[in-house]
Protein backbone atom coordinates (compact mmCIF):
# COMPACT_ATOMS: atom_id res chain seq x y z
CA UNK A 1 -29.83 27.48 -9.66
CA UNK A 2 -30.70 24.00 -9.66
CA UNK A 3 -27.77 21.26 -8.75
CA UNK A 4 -26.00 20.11 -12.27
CA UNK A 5 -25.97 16.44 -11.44
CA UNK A 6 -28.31 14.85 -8.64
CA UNK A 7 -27.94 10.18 -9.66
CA UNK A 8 -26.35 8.42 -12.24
CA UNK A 9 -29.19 5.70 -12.24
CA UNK A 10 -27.78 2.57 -12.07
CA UNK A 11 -29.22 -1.25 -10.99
CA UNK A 12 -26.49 -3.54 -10.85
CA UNK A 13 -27.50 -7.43 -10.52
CA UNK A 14 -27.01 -9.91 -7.86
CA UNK A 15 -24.25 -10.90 -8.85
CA UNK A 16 -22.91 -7.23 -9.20
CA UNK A 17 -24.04 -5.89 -5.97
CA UNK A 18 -21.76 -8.78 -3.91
CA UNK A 19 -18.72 -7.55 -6.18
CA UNK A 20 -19.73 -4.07 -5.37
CA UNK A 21 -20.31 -4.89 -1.74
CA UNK A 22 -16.88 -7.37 -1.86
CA UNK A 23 -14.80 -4.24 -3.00
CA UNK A 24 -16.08 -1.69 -0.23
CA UNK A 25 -15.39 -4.21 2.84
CA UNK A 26 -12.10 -5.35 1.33
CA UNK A 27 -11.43 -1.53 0.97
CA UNK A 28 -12.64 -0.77 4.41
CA UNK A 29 -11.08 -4.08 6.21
CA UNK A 30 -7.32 -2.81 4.40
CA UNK A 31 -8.29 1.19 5.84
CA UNK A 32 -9.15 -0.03 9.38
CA UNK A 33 -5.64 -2.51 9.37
CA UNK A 34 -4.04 0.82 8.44
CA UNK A 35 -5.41 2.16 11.43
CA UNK A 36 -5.27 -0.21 14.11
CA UNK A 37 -2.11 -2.50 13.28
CA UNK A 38 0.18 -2.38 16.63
CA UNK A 39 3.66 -1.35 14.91
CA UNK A 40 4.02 2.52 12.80
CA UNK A 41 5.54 -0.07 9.87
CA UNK A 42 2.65 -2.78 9.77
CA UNK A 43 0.50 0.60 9.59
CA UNK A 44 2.20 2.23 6.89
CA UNK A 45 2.47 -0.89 4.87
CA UNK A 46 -1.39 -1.40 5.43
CA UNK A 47 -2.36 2.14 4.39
CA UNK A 48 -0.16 1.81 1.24
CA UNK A 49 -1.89 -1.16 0.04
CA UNK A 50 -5.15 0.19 1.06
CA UNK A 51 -4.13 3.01 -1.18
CA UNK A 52 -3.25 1.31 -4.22
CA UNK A 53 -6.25 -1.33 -3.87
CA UNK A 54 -8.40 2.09 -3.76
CA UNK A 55 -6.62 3.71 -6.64
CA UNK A 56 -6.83 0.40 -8.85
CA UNK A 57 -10.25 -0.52 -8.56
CA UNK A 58 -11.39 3.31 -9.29
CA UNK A 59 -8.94 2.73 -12.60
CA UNK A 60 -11.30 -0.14 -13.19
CA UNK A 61 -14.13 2.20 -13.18
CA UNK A 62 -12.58 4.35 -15.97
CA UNK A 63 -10.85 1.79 -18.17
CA UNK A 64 -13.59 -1.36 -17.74
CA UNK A 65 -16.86 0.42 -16.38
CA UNK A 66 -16.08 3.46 -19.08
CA UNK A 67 -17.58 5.70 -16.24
CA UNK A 68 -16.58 9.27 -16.82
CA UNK A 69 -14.19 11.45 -14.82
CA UNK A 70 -17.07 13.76 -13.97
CA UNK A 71 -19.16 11.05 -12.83
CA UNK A 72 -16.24 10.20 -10.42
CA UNK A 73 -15.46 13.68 -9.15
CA UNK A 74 -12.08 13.86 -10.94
CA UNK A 75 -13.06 16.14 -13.65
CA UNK A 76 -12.70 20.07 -12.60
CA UNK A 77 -15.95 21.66 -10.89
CA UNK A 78 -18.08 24.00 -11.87
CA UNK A 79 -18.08 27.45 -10.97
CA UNK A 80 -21.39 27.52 -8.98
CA UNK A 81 -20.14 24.11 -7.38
CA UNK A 82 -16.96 25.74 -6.04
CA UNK A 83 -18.18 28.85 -4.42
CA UNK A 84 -21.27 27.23 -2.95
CA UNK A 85 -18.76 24.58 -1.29
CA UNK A 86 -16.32 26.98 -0.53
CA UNK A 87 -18.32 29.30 0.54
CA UNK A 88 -20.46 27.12 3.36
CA UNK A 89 -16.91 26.29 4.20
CA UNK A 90 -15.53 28.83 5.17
CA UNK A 91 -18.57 30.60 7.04
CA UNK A 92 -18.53 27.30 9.36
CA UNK A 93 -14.83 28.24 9.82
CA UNK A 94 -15.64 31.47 10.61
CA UNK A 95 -18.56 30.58 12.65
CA UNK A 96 -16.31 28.04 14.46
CA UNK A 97 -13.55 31.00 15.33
CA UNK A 98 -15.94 33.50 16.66
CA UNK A 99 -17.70 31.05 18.92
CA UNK A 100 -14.39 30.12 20.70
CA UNK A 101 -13.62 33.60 20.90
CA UNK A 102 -16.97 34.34 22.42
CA UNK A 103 -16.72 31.12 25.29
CA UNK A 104 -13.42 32.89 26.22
CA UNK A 105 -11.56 29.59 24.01
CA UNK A 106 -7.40 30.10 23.46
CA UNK A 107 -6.85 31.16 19.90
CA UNK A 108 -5.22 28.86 18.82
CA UNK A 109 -5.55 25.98 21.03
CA UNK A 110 -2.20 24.14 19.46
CA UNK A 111 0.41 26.55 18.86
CA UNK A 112 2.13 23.81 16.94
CA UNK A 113 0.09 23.93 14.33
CA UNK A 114 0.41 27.51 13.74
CA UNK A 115 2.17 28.87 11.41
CA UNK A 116 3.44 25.79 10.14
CA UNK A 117 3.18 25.51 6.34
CA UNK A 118 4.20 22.21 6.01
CA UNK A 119 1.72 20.38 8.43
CA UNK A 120 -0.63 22.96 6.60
CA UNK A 121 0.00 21.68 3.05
CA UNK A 122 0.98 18.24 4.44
CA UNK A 123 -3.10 18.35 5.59
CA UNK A 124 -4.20 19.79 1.78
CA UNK A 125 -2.97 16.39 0.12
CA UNK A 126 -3.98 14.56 2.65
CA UNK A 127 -7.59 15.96 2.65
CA UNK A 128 -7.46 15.46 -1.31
CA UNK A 129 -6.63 11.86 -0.87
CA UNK A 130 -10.09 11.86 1.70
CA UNK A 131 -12.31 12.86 -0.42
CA UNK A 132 -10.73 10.88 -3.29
CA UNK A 133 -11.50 7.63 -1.27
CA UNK A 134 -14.59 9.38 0.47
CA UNK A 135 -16.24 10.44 -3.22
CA UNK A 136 -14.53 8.77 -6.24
CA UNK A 137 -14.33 5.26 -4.33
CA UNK A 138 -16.99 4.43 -1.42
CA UNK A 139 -19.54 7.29 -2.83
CA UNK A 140 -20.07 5.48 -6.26
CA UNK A 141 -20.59 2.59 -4.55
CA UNK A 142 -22.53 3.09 -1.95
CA UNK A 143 -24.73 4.96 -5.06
CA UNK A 144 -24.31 2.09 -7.28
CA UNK A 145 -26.26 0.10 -4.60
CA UNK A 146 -28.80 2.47 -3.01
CA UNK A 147 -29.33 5.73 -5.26
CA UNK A 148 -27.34 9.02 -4.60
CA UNK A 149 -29.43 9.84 -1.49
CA UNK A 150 -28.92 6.53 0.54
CA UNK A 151 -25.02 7.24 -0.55
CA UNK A 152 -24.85 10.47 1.31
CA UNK A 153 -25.58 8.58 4.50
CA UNK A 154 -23.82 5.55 4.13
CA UNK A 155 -20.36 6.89 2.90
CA UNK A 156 -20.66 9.63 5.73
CA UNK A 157 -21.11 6.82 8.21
CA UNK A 158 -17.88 4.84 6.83
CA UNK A 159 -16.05 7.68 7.19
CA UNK A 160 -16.64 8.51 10.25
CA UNK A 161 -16.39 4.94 11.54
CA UNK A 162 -12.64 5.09 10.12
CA UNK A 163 -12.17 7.98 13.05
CA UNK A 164 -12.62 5.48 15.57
CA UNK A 165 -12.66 6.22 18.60
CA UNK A 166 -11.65 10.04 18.80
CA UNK A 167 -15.21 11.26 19.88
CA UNK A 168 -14.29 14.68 18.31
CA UNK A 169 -13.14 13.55 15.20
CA UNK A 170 -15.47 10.92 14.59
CA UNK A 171 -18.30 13.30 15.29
CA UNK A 172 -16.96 16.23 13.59
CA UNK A 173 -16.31 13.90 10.83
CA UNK A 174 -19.73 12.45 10.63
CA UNK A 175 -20.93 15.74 9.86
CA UNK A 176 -18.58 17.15 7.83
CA UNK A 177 -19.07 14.39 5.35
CA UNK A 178 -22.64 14.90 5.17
CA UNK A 179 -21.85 18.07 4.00
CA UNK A 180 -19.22 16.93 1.43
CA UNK A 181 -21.48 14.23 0.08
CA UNK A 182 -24.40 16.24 -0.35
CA UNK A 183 -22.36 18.55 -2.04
CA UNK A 184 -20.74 15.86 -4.23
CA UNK A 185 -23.93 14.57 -5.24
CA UNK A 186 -24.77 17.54 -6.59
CA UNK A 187 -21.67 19.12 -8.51
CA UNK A 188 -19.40 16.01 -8.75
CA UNK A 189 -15.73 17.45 -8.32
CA UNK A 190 -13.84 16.33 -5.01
CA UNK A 191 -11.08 19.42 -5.54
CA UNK A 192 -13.16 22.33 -3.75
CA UNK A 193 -13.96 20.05 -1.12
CA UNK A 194 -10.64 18.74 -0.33
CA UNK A 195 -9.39 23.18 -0.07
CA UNK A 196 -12.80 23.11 2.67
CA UNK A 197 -11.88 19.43 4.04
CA UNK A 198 -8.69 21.22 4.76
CA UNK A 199 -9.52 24.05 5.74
CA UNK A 200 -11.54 22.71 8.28
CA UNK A 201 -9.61 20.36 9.46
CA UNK A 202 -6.97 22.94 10.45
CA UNK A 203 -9.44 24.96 12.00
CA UNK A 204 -10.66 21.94 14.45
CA UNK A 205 -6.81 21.59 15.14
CA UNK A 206 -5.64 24.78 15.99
CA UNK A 207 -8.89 25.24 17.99
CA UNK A 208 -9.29 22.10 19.92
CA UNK A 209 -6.36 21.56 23.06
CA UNK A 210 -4.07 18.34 22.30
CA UNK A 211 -5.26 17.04 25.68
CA UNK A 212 -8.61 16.52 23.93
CA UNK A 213 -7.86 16.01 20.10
CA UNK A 214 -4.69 13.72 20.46
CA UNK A 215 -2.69 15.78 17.47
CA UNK A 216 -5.86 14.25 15.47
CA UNK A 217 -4.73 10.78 15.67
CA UNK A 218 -7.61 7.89 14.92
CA UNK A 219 -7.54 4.00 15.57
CA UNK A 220 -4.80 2.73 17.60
CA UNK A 221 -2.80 6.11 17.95
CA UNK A 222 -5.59 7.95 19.55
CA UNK A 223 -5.58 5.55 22.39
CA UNK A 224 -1.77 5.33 22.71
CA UNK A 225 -1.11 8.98 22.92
């Protein structure tokens, strides 16, 4: 079955493609501030205003652009969509499990993060609010600019740049968002692929030791753990 929805062709001026290109580094600059600020409060203030600067100027896309939910992943998915996302998913985290097993890996590696349904659905929102910024925000953009297929690239590469410098994360990252912005180009709904974002993400957790993953901290916490 062919994929439902491959570009929303769209060639924005000069003058549009600096706004464009003003929103995703003032976006990025807030993200990596939210990251690398020295104090946990100068962090968490950062984040939230990287949040709601995020949050607004998708609004802006709906109530000024008049771009549809759909177009920015926020409608639900389609039934094909789903399972093919969900699917790949969780054969790589199946895949992932039975090659630890096979190198003679400890199953799991962090104890702490098993069973612990709170870090667990803790992780779900917070892999929702990924590919909400991944997809709805930097995605569009980046397509905006480029054309869908440039966009898989460059959001992947932003995102992974945000995992700085965890050399697991950033890497596992790089990929993984490949795959979720392949798939979003093609059946536009960021919910299945926040439930494989997750799921993943746990996975790399409880099999990767602390000593290596650094209780999958990024920026200035990875380097002061």
């Amino acid at each position: 079955m062919p994929p439902e929805s491959k570009t929303f062709p769209v060639v924005p001026s000069a003058r549009c493609r600096y706004v464009i290109w003003s929103q995703i580094a003032i976006a990025f600059l807030f993200l990596e501030l939210a990251i690398w600020a020295p104090t946990t409060a100068l962090r968490n203030r950062w984040g939230s205003i990287a949040m709601i600067t995020i949050v607004v100027l998708v609004l802006s896309d709906v109530l000024i652009d008049r771009r549809s939910l759909k177009r920015l992943g926020l409608g639900l998915p389609k039934a094909f969509g789903a399972t093919m996302a969900l699917g790949i998913g969780l054969a790589t985290v199946a895949v992932m499990v039975i090659l630890v097993h096979w190198l003679g890996g400890q199953i799991p590696a962090n104890p702490a993060w098993w069973p612990n349904l709170r870090l667990a659905w803790g992780y779900v929102l917070w892999a929702l609010i990924q590919e909400f910024m991944l997809q709805s925000f930097f995605f569009n953009r980046f397509e905006d600019l480029y054309g869908s297929s440039a966009a898989v690239w460059m959001a992947s590469t932003i995102f992974a740049a945000a995992h700085l410098p965890s050399p697991i994360l950033t890497t596992a990252t790089l990929i993984g968002a490949l795959f979720f912005c392949e798939i979003f180009r093609r059946y536009r709904s960021i919910y299945p692929l926040a439930i494989v974002h997750a799921t993943l993400g746990l996975t790399i957790a409880l099999l990767t030791p602390d000593s290596l993953l650094h209780h999958m901290r990024v920026g200035i916490g990875y380097l002061r753990y």
